[in-house]
N, C-alpha and C. Protein backbone atom coordinates (compact mmCIF):
# COMPACT_ATOMS: atom_id res chain seq x y z
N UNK A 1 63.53 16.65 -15.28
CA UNK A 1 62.70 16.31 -14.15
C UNK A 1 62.98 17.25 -12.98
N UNK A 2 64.20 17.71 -12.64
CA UNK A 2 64.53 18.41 -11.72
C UNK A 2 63.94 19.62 -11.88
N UNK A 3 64.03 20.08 -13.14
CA UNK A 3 63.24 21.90 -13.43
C UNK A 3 62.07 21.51 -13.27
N UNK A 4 61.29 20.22 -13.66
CA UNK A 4 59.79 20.83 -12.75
C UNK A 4 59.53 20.56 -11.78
N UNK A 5 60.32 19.65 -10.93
CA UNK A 5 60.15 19.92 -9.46
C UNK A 5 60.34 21.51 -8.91
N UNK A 6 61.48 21.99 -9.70
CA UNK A 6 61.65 23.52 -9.10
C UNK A 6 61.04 23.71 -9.41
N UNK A 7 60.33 24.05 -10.42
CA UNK A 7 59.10 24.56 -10.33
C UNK A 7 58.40 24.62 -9.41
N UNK A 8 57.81 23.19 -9.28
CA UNK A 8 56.54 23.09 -8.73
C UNK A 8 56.67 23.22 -7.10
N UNK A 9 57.62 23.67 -6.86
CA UNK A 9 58.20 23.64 -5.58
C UNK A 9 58.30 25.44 -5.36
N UNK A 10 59.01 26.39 -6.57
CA UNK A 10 58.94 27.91 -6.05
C UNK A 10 57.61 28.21 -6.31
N UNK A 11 57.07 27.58 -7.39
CA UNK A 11 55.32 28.51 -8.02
C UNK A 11 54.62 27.71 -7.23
N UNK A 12 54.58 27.30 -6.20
CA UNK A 12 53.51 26.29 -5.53
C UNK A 12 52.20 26.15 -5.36
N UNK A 13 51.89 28.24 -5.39
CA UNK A 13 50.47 28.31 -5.51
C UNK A 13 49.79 28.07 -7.37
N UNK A 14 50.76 28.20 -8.20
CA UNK A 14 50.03 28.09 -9.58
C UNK A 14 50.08 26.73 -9.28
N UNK A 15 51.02 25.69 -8.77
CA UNK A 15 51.07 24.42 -9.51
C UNK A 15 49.60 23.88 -8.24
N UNK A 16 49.12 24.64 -7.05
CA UNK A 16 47.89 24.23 -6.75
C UNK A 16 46.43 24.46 -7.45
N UNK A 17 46.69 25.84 -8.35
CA UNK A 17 45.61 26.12 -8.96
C UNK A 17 45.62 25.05 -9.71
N UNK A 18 46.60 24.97 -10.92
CA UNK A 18 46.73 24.42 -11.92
C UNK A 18 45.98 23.01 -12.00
N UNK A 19 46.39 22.03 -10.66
CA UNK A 19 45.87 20.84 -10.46
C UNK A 19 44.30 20.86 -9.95
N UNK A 20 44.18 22.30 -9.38
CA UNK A 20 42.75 22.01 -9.58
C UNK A 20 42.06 22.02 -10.48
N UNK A 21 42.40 23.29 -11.72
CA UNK A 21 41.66 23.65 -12.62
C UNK A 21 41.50 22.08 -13.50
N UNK A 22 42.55 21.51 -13.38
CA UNK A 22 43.07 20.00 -13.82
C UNK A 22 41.40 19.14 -13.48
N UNK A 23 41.48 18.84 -12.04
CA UNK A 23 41.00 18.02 -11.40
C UNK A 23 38.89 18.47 -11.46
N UNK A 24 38.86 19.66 -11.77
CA UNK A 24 37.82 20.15 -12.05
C UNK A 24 37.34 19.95 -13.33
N UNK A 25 37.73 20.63 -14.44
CA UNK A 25 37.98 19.77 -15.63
C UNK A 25 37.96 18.41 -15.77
N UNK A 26 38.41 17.82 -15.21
CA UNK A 26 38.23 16.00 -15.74
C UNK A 26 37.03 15.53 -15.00
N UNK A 27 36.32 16.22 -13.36
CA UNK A 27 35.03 15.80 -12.95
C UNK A 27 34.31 16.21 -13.30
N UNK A 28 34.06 17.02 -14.32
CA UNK A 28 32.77 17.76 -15.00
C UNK A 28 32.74 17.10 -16.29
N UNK A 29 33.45 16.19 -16.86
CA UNK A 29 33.58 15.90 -17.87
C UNK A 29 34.12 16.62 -19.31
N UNK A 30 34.53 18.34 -18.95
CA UNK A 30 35.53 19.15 -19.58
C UNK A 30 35.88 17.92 -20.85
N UNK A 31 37.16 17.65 -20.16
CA UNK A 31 38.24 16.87 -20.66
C UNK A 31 37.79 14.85 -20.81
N UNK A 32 37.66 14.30 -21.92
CA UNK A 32 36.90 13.15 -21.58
C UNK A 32 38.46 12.34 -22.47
N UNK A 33 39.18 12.06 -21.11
CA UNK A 33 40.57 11.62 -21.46
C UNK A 33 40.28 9.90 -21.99
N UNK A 34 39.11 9.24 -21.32
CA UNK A 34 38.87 7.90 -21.53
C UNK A 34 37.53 7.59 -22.10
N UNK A 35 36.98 6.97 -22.76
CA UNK A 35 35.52 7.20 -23.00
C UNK A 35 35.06 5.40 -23.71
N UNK A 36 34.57 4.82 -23.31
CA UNK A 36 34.27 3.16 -23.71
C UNK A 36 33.03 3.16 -24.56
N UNK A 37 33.06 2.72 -25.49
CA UNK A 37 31.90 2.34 -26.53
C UNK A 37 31.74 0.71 -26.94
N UNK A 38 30.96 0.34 -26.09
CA UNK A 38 30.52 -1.11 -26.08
C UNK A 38 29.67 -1.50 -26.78
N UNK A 39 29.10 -0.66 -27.56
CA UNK A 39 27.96 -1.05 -29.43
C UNK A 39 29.35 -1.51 -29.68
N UNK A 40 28.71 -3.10 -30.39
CA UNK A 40 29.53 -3.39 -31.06
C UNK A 40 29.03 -3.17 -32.58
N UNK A 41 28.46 -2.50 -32.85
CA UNK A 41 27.40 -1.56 -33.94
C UNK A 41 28.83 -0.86 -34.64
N UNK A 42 29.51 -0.20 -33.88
CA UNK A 42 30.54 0.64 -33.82
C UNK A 42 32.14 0.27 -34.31
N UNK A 43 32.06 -1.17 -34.38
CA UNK A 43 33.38 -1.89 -34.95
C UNK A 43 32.88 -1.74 -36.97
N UNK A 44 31.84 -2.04 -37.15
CA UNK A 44 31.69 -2.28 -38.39
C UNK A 44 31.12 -1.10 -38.92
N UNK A 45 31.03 -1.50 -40.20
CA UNK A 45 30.74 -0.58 -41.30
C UNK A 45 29.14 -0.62 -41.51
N UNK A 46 28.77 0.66 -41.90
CA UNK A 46 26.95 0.20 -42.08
C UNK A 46 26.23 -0.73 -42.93
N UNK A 47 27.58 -0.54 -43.95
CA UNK A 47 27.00 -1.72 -45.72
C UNK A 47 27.91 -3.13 -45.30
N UNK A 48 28.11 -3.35 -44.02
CA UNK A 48 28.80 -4.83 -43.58
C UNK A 48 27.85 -5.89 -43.53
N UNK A 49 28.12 -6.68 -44.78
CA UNK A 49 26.69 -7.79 -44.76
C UNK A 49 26.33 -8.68 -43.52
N UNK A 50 27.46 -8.88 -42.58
CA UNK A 50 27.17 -9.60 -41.34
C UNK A 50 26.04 -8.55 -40.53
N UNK A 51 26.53 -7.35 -40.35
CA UNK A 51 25.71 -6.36 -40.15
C UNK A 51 24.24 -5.99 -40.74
N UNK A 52 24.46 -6.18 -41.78
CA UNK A 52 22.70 -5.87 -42.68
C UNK A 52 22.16 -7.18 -42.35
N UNK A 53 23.10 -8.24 -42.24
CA UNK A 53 21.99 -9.61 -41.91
C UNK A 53 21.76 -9.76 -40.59
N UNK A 54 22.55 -9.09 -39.20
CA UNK A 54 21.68 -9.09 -37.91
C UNK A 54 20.50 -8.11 -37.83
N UNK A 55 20.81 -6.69 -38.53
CA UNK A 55 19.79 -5.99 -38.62
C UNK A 55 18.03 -6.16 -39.32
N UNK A 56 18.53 -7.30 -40.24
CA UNK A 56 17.09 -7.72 -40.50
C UNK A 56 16.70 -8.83 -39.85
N UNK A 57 17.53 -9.56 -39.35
CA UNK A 57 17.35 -10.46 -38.44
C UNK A 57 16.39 -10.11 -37.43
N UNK A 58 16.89 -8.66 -36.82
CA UNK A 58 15.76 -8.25 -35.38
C UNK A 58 14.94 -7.84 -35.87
N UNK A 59 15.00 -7.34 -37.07
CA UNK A 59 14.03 -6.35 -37.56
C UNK A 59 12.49 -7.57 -37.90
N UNK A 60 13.33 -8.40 -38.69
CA UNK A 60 12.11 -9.68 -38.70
C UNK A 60 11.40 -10.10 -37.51
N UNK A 61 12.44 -10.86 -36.40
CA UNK A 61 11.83 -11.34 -34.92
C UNK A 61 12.11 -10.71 -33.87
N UNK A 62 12.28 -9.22 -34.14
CA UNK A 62 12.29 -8.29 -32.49
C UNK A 62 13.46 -8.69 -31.60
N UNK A 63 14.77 -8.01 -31.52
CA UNK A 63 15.50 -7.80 -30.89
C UNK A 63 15.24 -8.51 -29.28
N UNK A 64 16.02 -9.52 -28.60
CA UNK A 64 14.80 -9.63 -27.56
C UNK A 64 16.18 -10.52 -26.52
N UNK A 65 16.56 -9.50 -25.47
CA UNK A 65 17.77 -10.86 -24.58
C UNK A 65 16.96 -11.86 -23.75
N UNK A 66 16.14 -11.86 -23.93
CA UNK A 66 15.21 -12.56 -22.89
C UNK A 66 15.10 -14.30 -23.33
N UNK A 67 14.93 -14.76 -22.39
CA UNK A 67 14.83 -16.14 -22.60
C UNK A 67 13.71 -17.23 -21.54
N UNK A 68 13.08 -17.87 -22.32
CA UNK A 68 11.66 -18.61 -21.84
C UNK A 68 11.66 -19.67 -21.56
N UNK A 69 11.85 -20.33 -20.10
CA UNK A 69 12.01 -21.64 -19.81
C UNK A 69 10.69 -22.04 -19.65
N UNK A 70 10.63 -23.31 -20.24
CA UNK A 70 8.90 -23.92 -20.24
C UNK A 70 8.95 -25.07 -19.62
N UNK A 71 8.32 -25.25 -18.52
CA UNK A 71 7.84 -27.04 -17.66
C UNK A 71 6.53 -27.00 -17.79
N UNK A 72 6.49 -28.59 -18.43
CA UNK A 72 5.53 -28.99 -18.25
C UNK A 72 5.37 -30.57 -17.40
N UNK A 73 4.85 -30.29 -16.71
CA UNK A 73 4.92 -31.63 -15.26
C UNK A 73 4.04 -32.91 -16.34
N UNK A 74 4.53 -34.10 -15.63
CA UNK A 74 4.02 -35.57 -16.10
C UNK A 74 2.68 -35.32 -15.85
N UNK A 75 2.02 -34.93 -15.18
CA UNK A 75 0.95 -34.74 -14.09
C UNK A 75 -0.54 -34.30 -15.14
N UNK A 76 0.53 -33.01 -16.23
CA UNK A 76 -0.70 -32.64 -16.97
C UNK A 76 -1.15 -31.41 -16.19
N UNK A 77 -0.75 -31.01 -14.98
CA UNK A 77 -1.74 -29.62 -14.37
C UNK A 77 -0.49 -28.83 -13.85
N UNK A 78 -0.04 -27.58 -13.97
CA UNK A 78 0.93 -27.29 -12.88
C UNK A 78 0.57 -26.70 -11.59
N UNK A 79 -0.87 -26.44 -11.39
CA UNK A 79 -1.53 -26.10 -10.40
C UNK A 79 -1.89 -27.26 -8.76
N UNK A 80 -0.69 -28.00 -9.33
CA UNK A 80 -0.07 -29.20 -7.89
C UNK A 80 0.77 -28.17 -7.20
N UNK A 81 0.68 -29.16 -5.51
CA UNK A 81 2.12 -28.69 -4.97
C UNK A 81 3.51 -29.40 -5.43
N UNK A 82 3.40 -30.23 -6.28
CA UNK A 82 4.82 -30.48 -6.59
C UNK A 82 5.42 -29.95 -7.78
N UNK A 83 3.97 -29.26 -8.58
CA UNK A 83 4.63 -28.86 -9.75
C UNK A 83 4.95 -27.20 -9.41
N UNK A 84 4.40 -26.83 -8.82
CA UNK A 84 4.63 -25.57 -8.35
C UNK A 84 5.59 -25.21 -7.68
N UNK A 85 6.08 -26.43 -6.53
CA UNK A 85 7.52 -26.37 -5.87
C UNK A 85 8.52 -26.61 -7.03
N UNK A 86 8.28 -27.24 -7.90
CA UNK A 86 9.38 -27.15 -8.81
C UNK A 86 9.82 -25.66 -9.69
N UNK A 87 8.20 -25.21 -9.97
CA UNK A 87 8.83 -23.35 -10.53
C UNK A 87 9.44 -22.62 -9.92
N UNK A 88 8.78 -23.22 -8.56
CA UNK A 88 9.29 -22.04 -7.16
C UNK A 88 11.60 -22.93 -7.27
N UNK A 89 11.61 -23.35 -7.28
CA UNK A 89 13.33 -24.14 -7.18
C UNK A 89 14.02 -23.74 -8.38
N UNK A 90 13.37 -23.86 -9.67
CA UNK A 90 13.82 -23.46 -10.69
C UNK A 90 13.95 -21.97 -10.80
N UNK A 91 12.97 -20.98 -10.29
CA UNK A 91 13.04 -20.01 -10.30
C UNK A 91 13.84 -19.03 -9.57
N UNK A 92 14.29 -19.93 -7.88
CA UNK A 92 15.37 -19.86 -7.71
C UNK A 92 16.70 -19.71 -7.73
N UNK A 93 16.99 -21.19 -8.79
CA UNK A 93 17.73 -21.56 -9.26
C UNK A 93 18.34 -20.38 -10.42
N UNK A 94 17.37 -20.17 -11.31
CA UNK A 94 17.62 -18.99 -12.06
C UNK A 94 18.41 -17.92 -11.81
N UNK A 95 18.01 -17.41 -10.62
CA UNK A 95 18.03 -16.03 -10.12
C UNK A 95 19.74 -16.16 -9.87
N UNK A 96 20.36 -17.34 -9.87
CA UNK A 96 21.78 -18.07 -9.40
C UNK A 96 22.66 -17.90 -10.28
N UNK A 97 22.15 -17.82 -11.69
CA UNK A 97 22.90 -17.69 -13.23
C UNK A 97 23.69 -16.59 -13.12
N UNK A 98 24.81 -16.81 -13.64
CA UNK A 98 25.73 -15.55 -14.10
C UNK A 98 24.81 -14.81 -15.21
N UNK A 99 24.95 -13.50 -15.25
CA UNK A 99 24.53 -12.56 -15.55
C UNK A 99 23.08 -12.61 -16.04
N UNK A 100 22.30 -13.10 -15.49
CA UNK A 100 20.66 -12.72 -15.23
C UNK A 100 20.80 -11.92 -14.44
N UNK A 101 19.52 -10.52 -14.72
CA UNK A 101 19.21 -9.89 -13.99
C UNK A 101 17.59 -9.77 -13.20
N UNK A 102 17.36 -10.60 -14.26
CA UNK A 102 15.49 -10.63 -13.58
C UNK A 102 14.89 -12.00 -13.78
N UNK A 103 14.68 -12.92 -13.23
CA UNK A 103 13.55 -14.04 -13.67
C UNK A 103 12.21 -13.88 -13.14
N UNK A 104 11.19 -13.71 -13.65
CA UNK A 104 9.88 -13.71 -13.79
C UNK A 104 9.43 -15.29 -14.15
N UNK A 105 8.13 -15.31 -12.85
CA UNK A 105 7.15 -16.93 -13.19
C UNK A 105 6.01 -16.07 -12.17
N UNK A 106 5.37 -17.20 -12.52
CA UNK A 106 4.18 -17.14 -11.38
C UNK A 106 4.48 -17.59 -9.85
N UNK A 107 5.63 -18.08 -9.54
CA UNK A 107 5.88 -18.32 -8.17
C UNK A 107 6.11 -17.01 -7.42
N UNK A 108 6.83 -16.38 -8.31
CA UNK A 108 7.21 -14.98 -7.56
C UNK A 108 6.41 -13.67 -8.21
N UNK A 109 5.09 -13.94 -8.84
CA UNK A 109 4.13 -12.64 -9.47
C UNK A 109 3.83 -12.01 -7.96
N UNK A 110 3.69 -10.53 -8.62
CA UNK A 110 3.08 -9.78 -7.01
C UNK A 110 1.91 -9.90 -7.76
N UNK A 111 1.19 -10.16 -6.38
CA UNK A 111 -0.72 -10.10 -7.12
C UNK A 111 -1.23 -9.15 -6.22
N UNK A 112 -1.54 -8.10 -6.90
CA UNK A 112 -2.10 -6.75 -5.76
C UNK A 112 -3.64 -7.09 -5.83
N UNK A 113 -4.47 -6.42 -5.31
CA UNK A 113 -5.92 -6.21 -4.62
C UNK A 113 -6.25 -5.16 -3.66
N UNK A 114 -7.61 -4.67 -4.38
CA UNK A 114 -8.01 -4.03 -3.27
C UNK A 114 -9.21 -4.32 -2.47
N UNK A 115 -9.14 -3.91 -1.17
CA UNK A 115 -10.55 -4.66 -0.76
C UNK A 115 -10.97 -2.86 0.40
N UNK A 116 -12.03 -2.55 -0.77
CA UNK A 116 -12.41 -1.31 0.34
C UNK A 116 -11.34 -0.08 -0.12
N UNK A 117 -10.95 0.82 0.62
CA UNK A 117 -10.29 1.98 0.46
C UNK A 117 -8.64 1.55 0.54
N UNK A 118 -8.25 -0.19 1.01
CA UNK A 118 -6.87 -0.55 1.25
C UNK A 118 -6.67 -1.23 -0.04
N UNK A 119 -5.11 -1.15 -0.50
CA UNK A 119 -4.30 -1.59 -1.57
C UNK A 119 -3.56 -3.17 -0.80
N UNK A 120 -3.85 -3.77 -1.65
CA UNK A 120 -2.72 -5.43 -0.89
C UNK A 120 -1.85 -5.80 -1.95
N UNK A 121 -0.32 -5.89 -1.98
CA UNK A 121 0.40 -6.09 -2.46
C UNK A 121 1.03 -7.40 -2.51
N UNK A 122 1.09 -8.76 -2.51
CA UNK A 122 1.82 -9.59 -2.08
C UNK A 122 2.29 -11.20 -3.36
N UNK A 123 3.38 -11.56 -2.97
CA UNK A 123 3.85 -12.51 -4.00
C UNK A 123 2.35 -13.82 -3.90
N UNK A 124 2.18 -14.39 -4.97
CA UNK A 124 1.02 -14.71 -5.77
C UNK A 124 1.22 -15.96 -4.94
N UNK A 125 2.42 -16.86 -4.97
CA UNK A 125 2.47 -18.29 -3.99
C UNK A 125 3.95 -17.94 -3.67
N UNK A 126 3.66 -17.98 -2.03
CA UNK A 126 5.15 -18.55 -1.46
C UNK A 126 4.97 -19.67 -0.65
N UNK A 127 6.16 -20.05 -0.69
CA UNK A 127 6.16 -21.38 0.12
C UNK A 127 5.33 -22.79 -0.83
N UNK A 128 5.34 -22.99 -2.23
CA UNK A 128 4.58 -23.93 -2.75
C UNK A 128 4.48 -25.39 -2.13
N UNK A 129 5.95 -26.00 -1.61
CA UNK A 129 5.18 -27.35 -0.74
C UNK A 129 4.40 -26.92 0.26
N UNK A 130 3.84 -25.89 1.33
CA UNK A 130 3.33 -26.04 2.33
C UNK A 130 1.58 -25.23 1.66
N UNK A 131 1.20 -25.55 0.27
CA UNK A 131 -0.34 -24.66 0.27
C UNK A 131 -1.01 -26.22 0.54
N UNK A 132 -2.07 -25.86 0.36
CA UNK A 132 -3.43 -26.33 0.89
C UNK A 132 -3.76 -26.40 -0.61
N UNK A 133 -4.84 -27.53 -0.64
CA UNK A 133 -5.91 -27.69 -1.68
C UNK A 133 -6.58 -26.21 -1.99
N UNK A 134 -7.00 -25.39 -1.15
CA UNK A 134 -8.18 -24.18 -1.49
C UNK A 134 -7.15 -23.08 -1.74
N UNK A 135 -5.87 -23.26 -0.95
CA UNK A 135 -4.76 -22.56 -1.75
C UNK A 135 -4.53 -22.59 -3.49
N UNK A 136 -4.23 -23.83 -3.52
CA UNK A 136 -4.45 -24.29 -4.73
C UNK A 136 -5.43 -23.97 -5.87
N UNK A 137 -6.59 -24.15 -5.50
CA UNK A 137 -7.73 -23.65 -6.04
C UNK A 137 -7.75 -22.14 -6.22
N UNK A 138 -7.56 -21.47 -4.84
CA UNK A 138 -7.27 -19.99 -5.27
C UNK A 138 -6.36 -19.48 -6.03
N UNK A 139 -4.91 -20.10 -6.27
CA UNK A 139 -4.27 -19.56 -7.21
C UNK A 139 -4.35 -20.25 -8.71
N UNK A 140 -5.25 -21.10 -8.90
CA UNK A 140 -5.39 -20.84 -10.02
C UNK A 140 -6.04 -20.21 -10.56
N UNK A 141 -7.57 -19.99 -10.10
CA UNK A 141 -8.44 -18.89 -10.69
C UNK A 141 -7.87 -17.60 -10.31
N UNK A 142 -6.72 -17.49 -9.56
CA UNK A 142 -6.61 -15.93 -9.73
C UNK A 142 -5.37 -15.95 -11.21
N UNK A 143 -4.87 -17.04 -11.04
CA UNK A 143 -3.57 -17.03 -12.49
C UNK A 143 -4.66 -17.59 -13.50
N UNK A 144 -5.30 -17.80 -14.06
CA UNK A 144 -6.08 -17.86 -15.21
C UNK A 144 -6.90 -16.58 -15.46
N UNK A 145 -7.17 -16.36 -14.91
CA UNK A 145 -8.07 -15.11 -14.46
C UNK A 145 -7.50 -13.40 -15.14
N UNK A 146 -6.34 -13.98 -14.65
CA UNK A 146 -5.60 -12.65 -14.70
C UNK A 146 -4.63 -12.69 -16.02
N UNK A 147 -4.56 -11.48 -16.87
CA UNK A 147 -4.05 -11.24 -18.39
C UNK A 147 -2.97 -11.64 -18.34
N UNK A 148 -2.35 -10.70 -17.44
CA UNK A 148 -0.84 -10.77 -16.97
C UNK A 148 -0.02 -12.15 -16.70
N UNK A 149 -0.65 -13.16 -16.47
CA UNK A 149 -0.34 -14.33 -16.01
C UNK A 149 -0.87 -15.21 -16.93
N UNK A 150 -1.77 -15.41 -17.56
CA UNK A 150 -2.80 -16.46 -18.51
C UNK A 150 -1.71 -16.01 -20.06
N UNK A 151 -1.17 -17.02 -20.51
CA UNK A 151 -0.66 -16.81 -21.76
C UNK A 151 0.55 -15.87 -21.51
N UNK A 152 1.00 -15.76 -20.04
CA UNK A 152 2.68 -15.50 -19.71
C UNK A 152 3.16 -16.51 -19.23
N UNK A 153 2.98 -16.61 -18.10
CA UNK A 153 3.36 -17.22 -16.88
C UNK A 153 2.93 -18.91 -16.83
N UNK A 154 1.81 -18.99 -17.15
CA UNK A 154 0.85 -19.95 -17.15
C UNK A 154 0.13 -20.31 -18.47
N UNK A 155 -0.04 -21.29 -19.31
CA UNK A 155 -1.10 -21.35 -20.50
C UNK A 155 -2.16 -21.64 -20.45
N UNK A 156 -3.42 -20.86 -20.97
CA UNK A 156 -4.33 -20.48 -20.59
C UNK A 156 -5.29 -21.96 -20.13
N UNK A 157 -4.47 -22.94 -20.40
CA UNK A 157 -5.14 -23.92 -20.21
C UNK A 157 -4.75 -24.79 -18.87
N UNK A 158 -3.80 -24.03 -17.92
CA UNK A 158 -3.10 -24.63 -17.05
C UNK A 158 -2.34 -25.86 -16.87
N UNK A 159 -1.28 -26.14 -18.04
CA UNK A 159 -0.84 -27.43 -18.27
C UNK A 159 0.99 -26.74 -18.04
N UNK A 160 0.70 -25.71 -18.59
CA UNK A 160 2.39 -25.38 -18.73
C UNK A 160 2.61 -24.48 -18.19
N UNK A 161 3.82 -24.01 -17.08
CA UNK A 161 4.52 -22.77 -16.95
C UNK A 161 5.49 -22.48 -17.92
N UNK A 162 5.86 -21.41 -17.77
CA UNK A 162 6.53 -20.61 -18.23
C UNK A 162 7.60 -19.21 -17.36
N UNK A 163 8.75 -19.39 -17.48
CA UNK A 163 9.57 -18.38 -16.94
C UNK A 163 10.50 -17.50 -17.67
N UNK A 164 10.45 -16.67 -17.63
CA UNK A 164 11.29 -15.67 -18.55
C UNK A 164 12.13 -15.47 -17.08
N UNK A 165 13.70 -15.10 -18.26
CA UNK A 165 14.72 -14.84 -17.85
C UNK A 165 15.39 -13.68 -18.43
N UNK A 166 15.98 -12.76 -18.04
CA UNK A 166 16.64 -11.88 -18.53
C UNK A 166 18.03 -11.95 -18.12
């Protein structure tokens, strides 16, 4: 230990190069001293039958982390303000989960428009206890109406939501 302190103490200018050439090297990725592989693809073998049976597994029903919460209100319509305050709480609520990164509903759809040469961007219902009847009315013909929402978000028959979670 002592000889490479002398060292690094008489050669002072190599042992500065040295740590740079060091320190340059490991931020360019040169030298890849640590490297994490989180496929767990990568623990097993390719002819590993647990393995050939997840692979046809997705291969059958599409690989998919996503997950589809469905309400359907006593009511029969979700185009109420109470059933709608409930997507809007749940959807909330969602957004609260350990490791979700996205929940999608119709409480929080952006519904763009244009009217004339201007673009309008804005969430589809906020605030669901405080709409109005013609509120009401307007967002449903614009969520039935619309692809994106009819048979996602909403069923085409307006009885059920639907929220995906990621």
């Amino acid at each position: 230990m002592d000889a490479f302190i002398s060292l690094a103490v008489h050669r002072r200018w190599l042992t500065v190069l040295v740590s740079a050439l060091a320190c340059f090297a490991i931020a360019s990725g040169v030298v890849r001293l640590v490297e994490v592989d989180v496929d767990f693809r990568n623990h097993f073998s390719k002819d590993d039958p647990r393995l050939v049976a997840l692979e046809q597994l997705e291969e059958t029903y599409a690989l998919s982390d996503s997950l589809l919460v469905v309400m359907a209100p006593q009511s029969g319509a979700i185009f109420t303000r109470e059933a709608l305050t409930a997507v809007e709480e749940m959807t909330e609520q969602l957004w609260q989960t350990p490791f979700v990164t996205r929940v999608d509903s119709i409480t929080n759809y952006s519904h763009s428009w244009a009217d004339g040469d201007e673009l309008f961007v804005e969430v589809l219902i906020d605030e669901a206890a405080a709409l109005s009847q013609d509120d009401l009315e307007r967002i449903k013909e614009i969520a039935l109406g619309t692809e994106e929402i009819a048979g996602r978000f909403v069923s085409r028959d307006g009885r059920i939501a639907g929220l995906v979670v990621n």
